[in-house]
N, C-alpha and C. Protein backbone atom coordinates (compact mmCIF):
# COMPACT_ATOMS: atom_id res chain seq x y z
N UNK A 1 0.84 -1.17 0.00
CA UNK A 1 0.00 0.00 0.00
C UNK A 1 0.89 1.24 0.00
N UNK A 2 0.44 2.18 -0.82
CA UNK A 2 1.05 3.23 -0.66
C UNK A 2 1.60 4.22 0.77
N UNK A 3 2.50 4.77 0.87
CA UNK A 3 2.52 5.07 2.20
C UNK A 3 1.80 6.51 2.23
N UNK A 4 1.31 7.47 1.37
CA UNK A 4 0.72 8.91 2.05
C UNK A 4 -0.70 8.02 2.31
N UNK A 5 -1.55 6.83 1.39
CA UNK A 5 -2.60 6.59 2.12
C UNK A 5 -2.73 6.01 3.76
N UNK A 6 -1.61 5.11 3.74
CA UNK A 6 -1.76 4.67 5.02
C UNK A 6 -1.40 5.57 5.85
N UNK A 7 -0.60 7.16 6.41
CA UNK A 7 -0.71 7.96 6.82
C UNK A 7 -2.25 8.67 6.77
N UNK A 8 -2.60 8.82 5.80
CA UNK A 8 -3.50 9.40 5.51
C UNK A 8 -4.83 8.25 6.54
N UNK A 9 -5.29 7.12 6.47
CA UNK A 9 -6.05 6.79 6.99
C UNK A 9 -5.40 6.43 8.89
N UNK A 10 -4.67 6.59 8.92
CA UNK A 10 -4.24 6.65 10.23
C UNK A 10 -3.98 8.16 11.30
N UNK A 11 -3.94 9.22 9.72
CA UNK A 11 -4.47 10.37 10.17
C UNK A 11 -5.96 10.52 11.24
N UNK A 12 -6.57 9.87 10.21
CA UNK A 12 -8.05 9.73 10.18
C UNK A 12 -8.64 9.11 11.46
N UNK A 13 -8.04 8.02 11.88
CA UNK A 13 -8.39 6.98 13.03
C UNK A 13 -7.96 7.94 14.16
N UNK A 14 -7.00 8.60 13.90
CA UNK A 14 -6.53 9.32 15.52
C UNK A 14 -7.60 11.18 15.39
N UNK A 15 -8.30 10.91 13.99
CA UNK A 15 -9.11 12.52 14.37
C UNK A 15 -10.40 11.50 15.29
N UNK A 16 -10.98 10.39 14.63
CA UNK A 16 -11.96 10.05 14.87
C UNK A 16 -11.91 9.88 16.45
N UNK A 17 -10.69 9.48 16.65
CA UNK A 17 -10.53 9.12 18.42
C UNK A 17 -10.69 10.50 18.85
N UNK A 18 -9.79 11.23 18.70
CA UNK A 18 -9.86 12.21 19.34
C UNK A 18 -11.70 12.91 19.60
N UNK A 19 -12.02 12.86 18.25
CA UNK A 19 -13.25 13.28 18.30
C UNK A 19 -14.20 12.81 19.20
N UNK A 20 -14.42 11.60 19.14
CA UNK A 20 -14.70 10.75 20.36
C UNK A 20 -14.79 10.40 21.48
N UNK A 21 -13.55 11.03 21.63
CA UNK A 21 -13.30 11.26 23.53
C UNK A 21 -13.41 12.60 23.65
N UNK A 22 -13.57 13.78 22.86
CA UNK A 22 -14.12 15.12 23.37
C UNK A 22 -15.78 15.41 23.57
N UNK A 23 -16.50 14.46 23.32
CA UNK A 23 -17.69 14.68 22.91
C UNK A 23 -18.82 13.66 23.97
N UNK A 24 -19.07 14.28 24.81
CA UNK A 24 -20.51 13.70 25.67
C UNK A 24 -21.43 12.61 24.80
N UNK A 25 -21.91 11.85 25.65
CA UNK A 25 -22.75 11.06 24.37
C UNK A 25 -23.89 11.40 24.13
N UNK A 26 -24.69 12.64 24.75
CA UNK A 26 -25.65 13.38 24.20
C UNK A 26 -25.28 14.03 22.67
N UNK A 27 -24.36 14.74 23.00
CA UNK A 27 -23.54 15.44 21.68
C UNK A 27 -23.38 14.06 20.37
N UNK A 28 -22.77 13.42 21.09
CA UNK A 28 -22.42 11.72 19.48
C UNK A 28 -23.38 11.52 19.47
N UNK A 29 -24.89 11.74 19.97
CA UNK A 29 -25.84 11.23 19.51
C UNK A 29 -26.96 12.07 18.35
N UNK A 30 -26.47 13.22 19.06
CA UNK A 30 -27.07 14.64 18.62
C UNK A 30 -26.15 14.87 16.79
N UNK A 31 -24.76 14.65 17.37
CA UNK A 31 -23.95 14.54 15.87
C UNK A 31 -24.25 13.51 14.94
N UNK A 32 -24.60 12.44 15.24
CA UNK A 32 -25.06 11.28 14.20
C UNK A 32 -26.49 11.71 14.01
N UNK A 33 -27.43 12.40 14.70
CA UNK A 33 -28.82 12.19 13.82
C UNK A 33 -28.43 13.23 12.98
N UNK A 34 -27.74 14.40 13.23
CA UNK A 34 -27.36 15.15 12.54
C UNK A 34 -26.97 14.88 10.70
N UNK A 35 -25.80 14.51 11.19
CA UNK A 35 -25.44 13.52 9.75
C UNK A 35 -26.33 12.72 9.22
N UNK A 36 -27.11 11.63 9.62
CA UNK A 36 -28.51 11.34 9.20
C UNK A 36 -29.23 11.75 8.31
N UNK A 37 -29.46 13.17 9.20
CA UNK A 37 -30.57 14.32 8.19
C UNK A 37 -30.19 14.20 7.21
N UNK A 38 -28.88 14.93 7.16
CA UNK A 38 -28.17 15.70 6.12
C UNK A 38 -28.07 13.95 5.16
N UNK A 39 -28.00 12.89 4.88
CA UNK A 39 -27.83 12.04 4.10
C UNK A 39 -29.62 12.02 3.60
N UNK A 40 -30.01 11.81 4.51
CA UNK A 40 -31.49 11.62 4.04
C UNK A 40 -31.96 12.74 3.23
N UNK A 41 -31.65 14.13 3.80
CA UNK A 41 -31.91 14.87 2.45
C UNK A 41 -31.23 14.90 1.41
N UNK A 42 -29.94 14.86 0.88
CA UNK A 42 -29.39 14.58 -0.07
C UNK A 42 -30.07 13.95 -1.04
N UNK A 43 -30.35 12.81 -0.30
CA UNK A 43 -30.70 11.46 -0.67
C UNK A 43 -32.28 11.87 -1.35
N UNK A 44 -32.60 12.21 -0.73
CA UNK A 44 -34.08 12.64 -0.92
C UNK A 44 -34.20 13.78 -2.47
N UNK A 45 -33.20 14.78 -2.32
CA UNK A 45 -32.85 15.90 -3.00
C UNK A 45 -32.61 15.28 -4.68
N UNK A 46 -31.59 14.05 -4.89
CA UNK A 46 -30.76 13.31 -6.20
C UNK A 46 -32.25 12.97 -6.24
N UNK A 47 -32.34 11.82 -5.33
CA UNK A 47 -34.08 11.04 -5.86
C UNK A 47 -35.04 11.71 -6.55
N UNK A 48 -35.67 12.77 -6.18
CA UNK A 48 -36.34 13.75 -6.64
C UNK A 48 -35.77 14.14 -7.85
N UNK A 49 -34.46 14.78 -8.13
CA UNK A 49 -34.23 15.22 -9.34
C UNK A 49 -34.13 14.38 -10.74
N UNK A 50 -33.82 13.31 -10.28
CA UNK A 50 -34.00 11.52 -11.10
C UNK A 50 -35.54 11.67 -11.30
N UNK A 51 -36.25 11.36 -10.63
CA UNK A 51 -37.83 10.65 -10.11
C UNK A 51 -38.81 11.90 -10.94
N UNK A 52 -38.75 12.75 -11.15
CA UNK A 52 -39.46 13.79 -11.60
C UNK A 52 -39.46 13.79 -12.61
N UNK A 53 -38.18 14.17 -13.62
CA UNK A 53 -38.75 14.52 -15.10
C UNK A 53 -39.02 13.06 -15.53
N UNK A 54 -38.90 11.78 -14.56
CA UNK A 54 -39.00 10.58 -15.55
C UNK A 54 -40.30 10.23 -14.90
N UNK A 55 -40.94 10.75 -14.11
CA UNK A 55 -42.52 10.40 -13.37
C UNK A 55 -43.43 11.13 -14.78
N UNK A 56 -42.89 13.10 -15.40
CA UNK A 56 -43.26 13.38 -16.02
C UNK A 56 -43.59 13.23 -17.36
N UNK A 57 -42.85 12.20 -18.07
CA UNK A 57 -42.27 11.52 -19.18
C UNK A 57 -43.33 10.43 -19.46
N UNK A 58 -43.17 9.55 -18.06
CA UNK A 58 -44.03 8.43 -18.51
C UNK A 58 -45.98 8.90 -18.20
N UNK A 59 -46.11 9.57 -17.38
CA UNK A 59 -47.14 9.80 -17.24
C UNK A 59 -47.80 10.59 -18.51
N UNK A 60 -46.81 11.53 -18.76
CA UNK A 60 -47.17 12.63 -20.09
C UNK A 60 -47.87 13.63 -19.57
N UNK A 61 -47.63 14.22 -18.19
CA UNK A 61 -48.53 14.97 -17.34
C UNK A 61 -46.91 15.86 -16.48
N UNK A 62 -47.68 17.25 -16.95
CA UNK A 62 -47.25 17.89 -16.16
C UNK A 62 -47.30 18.23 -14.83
N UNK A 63 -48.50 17.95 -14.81
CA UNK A 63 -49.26 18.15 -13.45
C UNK A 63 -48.73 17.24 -12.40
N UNK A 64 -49.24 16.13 -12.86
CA UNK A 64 -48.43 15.07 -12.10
C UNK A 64 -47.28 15.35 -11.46
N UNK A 65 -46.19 15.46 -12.57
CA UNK A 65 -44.65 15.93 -12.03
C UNK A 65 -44.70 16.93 -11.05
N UNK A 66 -45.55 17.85 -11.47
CA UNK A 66 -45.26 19.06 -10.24
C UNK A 66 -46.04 18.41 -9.15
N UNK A 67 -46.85 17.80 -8.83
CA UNK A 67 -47.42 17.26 -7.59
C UNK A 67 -46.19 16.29 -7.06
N UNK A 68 -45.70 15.85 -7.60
CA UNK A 68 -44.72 14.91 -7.01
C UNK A 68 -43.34 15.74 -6.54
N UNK A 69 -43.45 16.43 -7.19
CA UNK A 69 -42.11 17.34 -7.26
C UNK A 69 -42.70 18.29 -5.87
N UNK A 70 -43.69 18.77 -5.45
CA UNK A 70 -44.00 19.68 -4.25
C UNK A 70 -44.29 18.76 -3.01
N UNK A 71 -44.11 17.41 -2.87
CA UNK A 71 -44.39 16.45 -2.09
C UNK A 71 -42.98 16.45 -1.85
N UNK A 72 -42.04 16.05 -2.84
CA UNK A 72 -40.72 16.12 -2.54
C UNK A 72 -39.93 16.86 -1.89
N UNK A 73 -40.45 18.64 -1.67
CA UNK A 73 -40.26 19.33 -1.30
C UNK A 73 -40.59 19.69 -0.24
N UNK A 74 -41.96 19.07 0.10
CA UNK A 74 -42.41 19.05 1.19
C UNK A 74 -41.93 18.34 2.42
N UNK A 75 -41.29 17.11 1.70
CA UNK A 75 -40.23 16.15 2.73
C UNK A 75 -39.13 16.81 3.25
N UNK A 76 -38.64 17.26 2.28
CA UNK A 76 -37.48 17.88 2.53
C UNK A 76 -37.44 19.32 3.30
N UNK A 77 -38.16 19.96 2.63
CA UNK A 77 -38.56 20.96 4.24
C UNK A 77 -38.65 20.59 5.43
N UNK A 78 -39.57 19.49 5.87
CA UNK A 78 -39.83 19.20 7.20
C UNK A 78 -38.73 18.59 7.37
N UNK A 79 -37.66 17.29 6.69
CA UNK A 79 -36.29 17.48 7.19
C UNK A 79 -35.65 18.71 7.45
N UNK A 80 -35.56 19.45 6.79
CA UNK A 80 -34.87 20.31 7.69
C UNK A 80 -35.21 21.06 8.62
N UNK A 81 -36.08 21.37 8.81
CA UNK A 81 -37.00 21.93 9.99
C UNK A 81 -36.37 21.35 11.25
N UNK A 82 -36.56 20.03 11.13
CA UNK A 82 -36.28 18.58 12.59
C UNK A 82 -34.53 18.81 11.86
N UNK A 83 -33.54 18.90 11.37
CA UNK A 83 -32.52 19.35 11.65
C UNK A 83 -31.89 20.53 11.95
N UNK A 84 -32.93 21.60 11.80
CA UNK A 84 -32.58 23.00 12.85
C UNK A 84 -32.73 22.52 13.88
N UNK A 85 -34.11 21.89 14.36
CA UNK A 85 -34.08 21.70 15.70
C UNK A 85 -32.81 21.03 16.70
N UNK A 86 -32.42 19.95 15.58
CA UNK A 86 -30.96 18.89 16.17
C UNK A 86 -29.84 19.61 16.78
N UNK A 87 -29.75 20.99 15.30
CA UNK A 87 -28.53 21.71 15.19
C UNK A 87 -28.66 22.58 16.74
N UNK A 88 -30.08 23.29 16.71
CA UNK A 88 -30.39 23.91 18.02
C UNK A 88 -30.24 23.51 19.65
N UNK A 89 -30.52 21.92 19.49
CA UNK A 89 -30.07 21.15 20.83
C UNK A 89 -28.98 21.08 21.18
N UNK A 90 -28.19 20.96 19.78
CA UNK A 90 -26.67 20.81 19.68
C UNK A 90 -26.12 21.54 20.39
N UNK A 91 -26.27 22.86 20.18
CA UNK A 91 -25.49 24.01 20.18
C UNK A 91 -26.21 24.65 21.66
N UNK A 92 -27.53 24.34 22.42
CA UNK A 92 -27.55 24.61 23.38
C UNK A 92 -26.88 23.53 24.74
N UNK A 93 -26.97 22.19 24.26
CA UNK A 93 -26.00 21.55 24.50
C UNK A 93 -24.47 21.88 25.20
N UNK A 94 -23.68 22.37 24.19
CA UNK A 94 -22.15 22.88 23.92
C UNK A 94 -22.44 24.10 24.62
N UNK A 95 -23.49 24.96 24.36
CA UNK A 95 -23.63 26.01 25.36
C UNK A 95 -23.54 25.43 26.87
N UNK A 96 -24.10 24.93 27.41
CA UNK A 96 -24.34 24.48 28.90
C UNK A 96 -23.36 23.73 29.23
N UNK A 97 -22.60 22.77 28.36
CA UNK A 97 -21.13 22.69 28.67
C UNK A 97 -20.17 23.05 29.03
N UNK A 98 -20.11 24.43 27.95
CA UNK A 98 -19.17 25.09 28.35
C UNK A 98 -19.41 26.31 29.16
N UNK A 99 -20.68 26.87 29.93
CA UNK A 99 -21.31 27.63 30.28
C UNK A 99 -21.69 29.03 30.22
N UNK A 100 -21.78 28.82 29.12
CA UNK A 100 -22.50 30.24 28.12
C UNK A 100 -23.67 30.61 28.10
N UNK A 101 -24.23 31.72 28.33
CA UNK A 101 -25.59 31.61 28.69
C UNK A 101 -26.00 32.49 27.71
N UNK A 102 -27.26 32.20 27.27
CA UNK A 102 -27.63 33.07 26.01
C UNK A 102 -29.32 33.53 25.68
């Protein structure tokens, strides 16, 4: 194996530790739904942009597409909505940690 990768992923193992042992497990829990969101909308975001003009295509309906396409949107709003909120726990969280009052 090359040696900058194996530096390189051993970089990696000692951020993840580190990261790990700085972080309450409210916070690693709060950080993984976090990341979550953010995959699920992505995820949600490609799907939609795939799923639409070819929903519109086969149906032969515009209408259609845009109903599907504002449903899509509609998911994805309320994801992020429930990931402000995550981001908000987060960060009042790290507030009360470190005792910042706001």
């Amino acid at each position: 194996m090359k040696p900058y990768v194996e530096s390189g992923r051993h970089a990696q193992e000692l951020l993840e530790q580190q990261q790990n042992s700085t972080y309450a497990p409210n916070e690693q829990r709060l950080i993984s739904n976090l990341r979550g969101f953010k995959q699920v909308i992505n995820l949600l975001g490609v799907t939609g942009i795939v799923l639409i003009p070819l929903i519109g295509v086969m149906t032969r309906s515009s209408f259609i597409a845009a109903v599907v396409a504002l449903n899509f949107l509609g998911i994805i709003v309320l994801l992020e909505m429930m990931e402000r909120r995550v981001k908000t726990a987060l960060t009042a969280l790290r507030d009360k940690r470190l005792g910042i009052e706001r």
